[in-house]
C-alpha atoms as a PDB file:
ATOM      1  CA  UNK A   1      98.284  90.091 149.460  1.00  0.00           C
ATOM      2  CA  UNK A   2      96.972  93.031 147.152  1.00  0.00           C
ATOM      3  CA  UNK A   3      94.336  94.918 147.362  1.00  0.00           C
ATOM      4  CA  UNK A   4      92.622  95.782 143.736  1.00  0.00           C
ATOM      5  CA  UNK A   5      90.062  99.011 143.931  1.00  0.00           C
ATOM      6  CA  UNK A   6      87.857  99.810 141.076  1.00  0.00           C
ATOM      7  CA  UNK A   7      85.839 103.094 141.539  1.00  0.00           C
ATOM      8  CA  UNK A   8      83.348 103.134 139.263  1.00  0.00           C
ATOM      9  CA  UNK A   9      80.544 105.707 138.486  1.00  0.00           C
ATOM     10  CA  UNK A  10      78.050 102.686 140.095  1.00  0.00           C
ATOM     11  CA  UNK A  11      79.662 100.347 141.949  1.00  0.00           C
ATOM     12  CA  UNK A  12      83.511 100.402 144.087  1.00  0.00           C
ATOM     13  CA  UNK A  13      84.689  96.809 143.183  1.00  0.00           C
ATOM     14  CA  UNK A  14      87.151  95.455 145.813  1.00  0.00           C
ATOM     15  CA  UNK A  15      89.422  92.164 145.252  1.00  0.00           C
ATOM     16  CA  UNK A  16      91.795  90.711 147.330  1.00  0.00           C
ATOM     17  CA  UNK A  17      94.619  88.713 145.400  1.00  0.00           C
ATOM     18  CA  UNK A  18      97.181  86.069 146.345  1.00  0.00           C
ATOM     19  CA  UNK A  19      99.483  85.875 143.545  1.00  0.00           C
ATOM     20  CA  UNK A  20      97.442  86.050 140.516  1.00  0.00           C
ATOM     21  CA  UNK A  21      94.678  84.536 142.335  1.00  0.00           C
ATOM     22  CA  UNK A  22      91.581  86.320 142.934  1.00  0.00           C
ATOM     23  CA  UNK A  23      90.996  84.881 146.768  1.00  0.00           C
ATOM     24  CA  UNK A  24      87.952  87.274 147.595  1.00  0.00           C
ATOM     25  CA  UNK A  25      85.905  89.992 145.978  1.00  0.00           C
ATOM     26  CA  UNK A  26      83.199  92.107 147.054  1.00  0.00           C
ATOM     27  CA  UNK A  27      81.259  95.607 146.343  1.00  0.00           C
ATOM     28  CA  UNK A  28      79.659  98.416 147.607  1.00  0.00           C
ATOM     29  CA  UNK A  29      77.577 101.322 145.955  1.00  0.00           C
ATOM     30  CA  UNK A  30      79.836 104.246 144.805  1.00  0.00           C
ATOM     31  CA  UNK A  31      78.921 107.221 147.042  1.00  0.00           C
ATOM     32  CA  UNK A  32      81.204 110.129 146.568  1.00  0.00           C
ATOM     33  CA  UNK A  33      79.510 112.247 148.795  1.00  0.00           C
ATOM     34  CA  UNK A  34      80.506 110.506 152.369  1.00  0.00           C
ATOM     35  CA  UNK A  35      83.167 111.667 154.251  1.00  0.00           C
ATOM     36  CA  UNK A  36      86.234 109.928 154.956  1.00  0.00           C
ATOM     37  CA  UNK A  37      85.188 108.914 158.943  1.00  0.00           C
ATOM     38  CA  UNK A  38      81.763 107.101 157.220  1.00  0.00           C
ATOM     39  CA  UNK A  39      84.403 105.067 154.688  1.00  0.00           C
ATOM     40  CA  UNK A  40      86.896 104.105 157.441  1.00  0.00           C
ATOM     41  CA  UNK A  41      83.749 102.544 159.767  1.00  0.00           C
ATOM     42  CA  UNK A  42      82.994 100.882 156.266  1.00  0.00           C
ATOM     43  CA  UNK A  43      86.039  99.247 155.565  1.00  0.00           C
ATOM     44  CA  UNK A  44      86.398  98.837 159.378  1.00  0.00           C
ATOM     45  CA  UNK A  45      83.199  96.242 159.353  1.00  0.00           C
ATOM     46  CA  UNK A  46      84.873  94.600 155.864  1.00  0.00           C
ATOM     47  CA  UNK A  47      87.994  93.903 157.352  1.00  0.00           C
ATOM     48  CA  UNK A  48      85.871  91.945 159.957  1.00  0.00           C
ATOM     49  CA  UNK A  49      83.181  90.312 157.108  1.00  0.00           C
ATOM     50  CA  UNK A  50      85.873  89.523 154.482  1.00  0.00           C
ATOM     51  CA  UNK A  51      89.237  89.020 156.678  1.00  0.00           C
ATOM     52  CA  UNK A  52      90.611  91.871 154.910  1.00  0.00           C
ATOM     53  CA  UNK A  53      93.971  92.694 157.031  1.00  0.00           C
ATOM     54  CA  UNK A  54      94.845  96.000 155.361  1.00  0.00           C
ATOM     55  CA  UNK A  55      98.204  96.198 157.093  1.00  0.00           C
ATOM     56  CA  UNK A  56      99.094  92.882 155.338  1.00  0.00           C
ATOM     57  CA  UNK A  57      98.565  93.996 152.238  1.00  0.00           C
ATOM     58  CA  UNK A  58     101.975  94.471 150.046  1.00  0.00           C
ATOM     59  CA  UNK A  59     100.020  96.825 148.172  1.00  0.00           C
ATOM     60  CA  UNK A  60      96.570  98.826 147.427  1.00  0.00           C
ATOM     61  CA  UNK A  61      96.170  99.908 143.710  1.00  0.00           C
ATOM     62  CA  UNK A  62      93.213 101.956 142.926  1.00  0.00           C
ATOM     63  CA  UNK A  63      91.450 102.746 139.241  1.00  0.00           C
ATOM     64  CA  UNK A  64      88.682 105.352 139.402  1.00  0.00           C
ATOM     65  CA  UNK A  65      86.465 107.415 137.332  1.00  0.00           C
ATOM     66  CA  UNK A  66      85.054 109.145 140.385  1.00  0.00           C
ATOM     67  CA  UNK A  67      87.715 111.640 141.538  1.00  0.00           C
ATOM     68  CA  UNK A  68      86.019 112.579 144.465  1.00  0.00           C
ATOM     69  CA  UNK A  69      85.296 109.262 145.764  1.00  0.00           C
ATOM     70  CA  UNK A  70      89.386 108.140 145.051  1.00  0.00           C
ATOM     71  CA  UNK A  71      90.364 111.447 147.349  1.00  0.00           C
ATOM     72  CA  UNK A  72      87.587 110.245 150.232  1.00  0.00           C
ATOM     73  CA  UNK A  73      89.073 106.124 150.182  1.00  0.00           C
ATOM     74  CA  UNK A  74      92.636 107.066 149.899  1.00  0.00           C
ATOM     75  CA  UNK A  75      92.337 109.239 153.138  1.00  0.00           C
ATOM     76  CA  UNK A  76      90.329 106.617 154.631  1.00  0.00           C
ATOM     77  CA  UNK A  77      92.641 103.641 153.713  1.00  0.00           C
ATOM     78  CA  UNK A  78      95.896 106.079 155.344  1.00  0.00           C
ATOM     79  CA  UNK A  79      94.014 106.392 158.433  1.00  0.00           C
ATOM     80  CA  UNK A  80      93.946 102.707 158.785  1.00  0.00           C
ATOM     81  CA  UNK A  81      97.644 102.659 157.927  1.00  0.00           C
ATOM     82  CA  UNK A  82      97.246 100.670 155.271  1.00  0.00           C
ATOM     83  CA  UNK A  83      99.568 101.826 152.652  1.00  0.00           C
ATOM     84  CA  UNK A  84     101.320 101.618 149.930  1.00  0.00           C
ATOM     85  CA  UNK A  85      98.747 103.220 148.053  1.00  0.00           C
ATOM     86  CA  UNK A  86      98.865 103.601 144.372  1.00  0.00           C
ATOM     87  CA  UNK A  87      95.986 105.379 141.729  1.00  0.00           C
ATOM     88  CA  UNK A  88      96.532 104.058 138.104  1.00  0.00           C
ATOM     89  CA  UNK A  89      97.072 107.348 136.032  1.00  0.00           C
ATOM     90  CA  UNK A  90      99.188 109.183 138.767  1.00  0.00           C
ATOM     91  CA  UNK A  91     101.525 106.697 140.525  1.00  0.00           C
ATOM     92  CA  UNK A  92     101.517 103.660 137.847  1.00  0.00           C
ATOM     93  CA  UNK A  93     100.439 103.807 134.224  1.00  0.00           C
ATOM     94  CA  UNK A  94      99.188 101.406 132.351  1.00  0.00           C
ATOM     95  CA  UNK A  95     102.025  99.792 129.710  1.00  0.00           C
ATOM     96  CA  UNK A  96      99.894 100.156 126.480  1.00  0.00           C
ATOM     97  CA  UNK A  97     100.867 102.468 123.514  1.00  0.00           C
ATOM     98  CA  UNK A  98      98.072 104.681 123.821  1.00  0.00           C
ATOM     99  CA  UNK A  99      97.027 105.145 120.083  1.00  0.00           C
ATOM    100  CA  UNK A 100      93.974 107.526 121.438  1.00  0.00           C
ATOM    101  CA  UNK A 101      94.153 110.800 119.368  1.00  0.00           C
ATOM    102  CA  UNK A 102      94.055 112.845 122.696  1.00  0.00           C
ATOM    103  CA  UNK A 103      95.300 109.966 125.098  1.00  0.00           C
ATOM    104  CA  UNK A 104      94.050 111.685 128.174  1.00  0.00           C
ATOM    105  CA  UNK A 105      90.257 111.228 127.226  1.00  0.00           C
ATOM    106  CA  UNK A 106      90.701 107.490 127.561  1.00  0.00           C
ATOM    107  CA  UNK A 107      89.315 106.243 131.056  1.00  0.00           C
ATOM    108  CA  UNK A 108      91.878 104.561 133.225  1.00  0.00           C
ATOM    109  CA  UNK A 109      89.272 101.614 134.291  1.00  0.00           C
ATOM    110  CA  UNK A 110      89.271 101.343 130.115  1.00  0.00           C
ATOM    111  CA  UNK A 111      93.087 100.886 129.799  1.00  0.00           C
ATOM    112  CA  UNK A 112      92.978  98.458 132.700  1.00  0.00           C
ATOM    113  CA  UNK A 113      90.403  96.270 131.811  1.00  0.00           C
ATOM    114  CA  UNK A 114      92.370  96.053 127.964  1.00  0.00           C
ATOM    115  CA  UNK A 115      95.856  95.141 129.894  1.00  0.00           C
ATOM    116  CA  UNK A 116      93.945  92.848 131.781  1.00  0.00           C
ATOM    117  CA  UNK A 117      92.846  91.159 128.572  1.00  0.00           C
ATOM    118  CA  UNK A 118      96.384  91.561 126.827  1.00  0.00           C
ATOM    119  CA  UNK A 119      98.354  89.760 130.086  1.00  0.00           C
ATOM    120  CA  UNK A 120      95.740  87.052 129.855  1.00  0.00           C
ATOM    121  CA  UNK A 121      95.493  86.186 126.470  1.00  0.00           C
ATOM    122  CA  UNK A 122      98.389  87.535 124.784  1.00  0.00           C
ATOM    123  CA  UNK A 123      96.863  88.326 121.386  1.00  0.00           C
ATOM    124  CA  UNK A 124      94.824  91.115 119.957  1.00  0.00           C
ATOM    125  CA  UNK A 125      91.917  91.889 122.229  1.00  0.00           C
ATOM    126  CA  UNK A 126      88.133  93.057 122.131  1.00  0.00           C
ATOM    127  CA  UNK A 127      87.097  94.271 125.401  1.00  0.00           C
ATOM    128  CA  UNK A 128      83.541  94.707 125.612  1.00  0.00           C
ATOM    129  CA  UNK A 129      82.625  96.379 129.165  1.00  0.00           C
ATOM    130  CA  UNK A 130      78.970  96.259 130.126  1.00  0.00           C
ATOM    131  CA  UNK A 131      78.817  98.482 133.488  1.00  0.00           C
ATOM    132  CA  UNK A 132      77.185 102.160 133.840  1.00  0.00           C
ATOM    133  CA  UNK A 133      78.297 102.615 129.878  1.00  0.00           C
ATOM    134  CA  UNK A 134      79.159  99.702 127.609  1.00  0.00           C
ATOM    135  CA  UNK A 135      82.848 100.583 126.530  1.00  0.00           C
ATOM    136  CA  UNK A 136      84.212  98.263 123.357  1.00  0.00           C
ATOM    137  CA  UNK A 137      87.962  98.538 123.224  1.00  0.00           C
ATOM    138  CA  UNK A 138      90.410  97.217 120.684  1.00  0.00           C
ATOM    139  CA  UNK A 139      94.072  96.256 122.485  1.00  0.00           C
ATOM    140  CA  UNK A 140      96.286  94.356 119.515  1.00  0.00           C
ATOM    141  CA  UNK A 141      99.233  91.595 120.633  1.00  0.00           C
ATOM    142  CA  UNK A 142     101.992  94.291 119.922  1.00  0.00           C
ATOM    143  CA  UNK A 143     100.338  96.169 123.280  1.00  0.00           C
ATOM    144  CA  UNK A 144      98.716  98.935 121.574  1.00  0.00           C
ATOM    145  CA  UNK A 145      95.470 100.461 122.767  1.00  0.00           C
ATOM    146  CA  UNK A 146      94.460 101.512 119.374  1.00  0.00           C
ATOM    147  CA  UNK A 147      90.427 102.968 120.794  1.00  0.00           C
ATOM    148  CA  UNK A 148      86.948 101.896 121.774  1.00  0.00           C
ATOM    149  CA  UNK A 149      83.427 102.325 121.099  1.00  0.00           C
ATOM    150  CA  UNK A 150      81.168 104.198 124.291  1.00  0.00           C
ATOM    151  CA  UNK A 151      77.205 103.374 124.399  1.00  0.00           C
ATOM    152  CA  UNK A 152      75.021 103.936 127.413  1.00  0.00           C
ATOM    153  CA  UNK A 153      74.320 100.818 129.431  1.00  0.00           C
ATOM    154  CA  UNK A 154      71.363  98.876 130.653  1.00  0.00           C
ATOM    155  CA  UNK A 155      70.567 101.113 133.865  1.00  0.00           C
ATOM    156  CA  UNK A 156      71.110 104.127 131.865  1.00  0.00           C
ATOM    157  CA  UNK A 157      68.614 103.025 129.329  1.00  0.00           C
ATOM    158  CA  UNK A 158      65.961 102.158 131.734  1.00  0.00           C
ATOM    159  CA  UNK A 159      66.138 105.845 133.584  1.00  0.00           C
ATOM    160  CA  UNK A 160      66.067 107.441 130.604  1.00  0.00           C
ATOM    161  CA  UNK A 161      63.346 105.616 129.238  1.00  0.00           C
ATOM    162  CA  UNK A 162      61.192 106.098 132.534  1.00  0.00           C
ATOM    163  CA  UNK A 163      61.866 109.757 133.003  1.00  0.00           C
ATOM    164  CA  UNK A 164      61.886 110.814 129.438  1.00  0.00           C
ATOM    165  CA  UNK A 165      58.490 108.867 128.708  1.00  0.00           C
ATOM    166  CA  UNK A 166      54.858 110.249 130.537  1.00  0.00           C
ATOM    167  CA  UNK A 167      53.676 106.186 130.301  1.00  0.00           C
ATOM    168  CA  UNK A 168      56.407 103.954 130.868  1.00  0.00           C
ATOM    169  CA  UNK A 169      57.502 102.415 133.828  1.00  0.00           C
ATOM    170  CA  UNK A 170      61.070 101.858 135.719  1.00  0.00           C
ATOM    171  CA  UNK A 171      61.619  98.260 136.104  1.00  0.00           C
ATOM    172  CA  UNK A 172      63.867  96.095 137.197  1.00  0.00           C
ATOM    173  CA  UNK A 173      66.489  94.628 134.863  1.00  0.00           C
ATOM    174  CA  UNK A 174      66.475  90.945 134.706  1.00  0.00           C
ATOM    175  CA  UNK A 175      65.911  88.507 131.962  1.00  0.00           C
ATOM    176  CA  UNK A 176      62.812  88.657 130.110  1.00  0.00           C
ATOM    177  CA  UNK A 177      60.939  85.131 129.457  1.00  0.00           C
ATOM    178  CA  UNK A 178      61.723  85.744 125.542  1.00  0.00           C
ATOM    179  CA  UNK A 179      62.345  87.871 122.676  1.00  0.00           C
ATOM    180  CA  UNK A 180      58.967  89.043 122.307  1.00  0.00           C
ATOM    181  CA  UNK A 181      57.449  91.097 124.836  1.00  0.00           C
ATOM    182  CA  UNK A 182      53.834  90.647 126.178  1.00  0.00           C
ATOM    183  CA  UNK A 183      53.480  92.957 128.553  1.00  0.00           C
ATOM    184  CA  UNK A 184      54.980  96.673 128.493  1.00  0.00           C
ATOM    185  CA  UNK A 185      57.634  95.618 131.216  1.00  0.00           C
ATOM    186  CA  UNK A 186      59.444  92.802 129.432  1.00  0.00           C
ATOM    187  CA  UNK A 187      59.008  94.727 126.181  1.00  0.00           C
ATOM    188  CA  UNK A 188      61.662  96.894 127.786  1.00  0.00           C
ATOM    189  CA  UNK A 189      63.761  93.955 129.307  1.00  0.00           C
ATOM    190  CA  UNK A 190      63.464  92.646 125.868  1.00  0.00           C
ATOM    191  CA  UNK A 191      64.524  95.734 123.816  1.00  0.00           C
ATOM    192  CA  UNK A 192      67.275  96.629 126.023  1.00  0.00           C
ATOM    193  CA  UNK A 193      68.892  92.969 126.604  1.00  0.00           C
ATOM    194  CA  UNK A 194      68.262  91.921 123.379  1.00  0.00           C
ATOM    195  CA  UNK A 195      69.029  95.299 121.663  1.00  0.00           C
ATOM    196  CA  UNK A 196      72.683  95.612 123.824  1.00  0.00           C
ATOM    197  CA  UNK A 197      73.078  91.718 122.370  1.00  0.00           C
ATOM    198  CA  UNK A 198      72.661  93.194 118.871  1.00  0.00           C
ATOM    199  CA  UNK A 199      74.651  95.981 119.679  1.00  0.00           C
ATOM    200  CA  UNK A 200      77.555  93.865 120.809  1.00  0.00           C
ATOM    201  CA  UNK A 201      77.583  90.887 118.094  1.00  0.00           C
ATOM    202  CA  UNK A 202      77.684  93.816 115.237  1.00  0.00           C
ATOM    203  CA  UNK A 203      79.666  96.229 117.037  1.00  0.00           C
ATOM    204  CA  UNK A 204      82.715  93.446 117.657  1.00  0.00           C
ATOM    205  CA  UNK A 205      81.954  91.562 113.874  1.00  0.00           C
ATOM    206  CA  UNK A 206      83.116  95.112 112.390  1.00  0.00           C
ATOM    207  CA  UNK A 207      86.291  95.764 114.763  1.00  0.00           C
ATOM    208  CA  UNK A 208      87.788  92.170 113.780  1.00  0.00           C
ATOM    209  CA  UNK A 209      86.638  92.650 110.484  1.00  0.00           C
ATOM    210  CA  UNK A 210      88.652  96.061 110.072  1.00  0.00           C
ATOM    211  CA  UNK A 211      91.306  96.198 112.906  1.00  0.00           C
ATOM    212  CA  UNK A 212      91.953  92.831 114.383  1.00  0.00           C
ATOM    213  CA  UNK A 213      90.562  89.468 112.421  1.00  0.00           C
ATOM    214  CA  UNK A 214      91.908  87.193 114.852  1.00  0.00           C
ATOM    215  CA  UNK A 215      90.929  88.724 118.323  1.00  0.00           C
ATOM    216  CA  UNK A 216      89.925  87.372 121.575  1.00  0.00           C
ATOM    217  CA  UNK A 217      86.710  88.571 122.630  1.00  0.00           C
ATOM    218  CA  UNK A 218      86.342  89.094 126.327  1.00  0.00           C
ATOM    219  CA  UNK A 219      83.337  90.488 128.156  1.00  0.00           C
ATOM    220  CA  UNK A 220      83.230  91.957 131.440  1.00  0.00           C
ATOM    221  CA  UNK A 221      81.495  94.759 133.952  1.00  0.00           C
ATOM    222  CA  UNK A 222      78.128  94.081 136.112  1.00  0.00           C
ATOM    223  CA  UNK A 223      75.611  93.281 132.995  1.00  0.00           C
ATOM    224  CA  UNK A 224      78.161  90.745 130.916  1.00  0.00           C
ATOM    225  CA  UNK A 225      77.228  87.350 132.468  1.00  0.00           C
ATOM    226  CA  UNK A 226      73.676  88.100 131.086  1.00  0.00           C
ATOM    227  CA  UNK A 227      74.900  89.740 127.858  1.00  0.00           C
ATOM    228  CA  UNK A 228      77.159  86.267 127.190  1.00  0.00           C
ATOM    229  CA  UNK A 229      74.041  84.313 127.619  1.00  0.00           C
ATOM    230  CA  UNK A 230      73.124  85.524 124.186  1.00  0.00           C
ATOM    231  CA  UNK A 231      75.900  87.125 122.207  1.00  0.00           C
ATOM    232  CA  UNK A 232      77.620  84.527 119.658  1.00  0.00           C
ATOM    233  CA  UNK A 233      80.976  86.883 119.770  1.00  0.00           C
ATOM    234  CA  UNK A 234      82.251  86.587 122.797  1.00  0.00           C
ATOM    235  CA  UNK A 235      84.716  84.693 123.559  1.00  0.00           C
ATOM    236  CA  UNK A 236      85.388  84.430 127.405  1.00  0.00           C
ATOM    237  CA  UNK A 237      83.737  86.214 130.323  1.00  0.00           C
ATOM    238  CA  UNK A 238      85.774  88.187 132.888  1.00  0.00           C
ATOM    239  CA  UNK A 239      83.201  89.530 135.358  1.00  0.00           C
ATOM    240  CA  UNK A 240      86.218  91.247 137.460  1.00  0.00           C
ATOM    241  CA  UNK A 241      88.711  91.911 134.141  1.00  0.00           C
ATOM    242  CA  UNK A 242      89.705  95.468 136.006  1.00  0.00           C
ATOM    243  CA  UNK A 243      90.469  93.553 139.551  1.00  0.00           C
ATOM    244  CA  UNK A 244      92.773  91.524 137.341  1.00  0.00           C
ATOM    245  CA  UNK A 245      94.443  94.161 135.609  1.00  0.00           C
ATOM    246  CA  UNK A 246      95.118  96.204 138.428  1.00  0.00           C
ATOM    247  CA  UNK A 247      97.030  92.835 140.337  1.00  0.00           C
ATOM    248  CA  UNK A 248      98.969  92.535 137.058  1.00  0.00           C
ATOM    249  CA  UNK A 249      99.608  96.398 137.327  1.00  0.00           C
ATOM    250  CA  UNK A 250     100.990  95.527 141.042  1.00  0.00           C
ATOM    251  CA  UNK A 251     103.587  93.332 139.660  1.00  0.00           C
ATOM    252  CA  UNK A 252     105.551  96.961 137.610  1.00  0.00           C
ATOM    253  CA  UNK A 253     107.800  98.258 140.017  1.00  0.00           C
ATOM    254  CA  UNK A 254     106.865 101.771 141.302  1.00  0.00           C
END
């Protein structure tokens, strides 16, 4: 068994794998601020919910954008005993030619998600991430992560447009009943889902057109079912793309 972690700025994305099977997944809200005692009761109850025998795992591999939260879970996880622990970026590193012009900026859940695509597919890749921010990476068959596109996502769209606005409201993302709005809150579901559609067909024609003709287009992150409901580039959809990665990252020896 491994255990897959994916911190994100959001959500913390757990999946349990059995070979290259994904055999259970589940999530929680990223919190950085608990303390390590409140995480262990946590994944205390999980291991009873979702059978997750931490001492039987072979090993825990952990991608993060949350620093804080990685340091709080790893000293939870070794006060269960579960180890070996790994964090992508310090103990393993992702096997992509990092083409980045300062190859540190690029997030690690980024790099992930594109050798998740790359093992999967084996050709050039488009990665198009729609969590917190909507990343769209380019990973070509050769393994080279040649660099990405960064937009904010739904949720940040919807803050922004509440608190930055005296009239309009927060509302809930979820699909609007069409393209047109008729009332001022699915004017917003319809400008943001439809918009981040837009965003994502013409963002992705351009990359194949200049960088890679013949790529797979994958979608993934929290928002990407919805987004595939609509978009006419993509490809596949990969809700848990990162999970994957990170159980293909288990397979490099240490």
């Amino acid at each position: 068994m491994i255990l897959a972690i994916d911190i994100g700025n959001t959500t913390c994305n757990f999946g349990v794998f059995d070979g290259r099977k994904l055999v259970s997944q589940f999530a929680t809200a990223t919190q950085p601020w608990r303390t390590p005692d409140e995480v262990t009761l946590q994944l205390k109850a999980l291991a009873t919910t979702r059978h997750l025998h931490l001492a039987r795992a072979k090993g825990i591999l952990i991608c993060s954008v949350v620093p804080r939260m990685s340091a709080v879970l790893i000293e939870a996880l070794k006060s269960l005993q579960a180890v070996p622990i790994r964090v992508v970026g310090q103990d393993v590193h992702v096997p992509l030619k990092n083409k980045y012009t300062y190859p540190e900026q690029v997030g690690q859940d980024r790099l992930v998600g594109a050798y998740g695509a790359w093992r999967l597919f084996e050709k050039d890749c488009i990665v198009a991430d729609f969590g917190t921010a909507i990343t769209i990476d380019v990973v070509t068959k050769k393994g080279e992560y040649l660099g990405g596109i960064i937009a904010p996502g739904l949720d940040i769209s919807l803050d922004v447009l509440a608190s930055r606005t005296a009239l309009l409201p927060k509302v809930e993302l979820k699909e609007p009943p069409e393209l047109l709005g008729r009332d001022t809150a699915n004017s917003i579901r319809a400008g943001l889902l439809f918009g981040c559609v837009a965003l994502c067909d013409g963002l992705v024609t351009q990359l194949k057109r200049k960088y890679v003709p013949k790529a797979v287009v994958v979608a993934t992150g929290g928002a990407s079912k919805l987004i595939a409901k609509y978009a006419k580039t993509l490809d596949h959809q990969r809700q848990h793309l990162v999970l994957e990665g990170l159980n293909y990252l288990s397979l490099l020896r240490p």
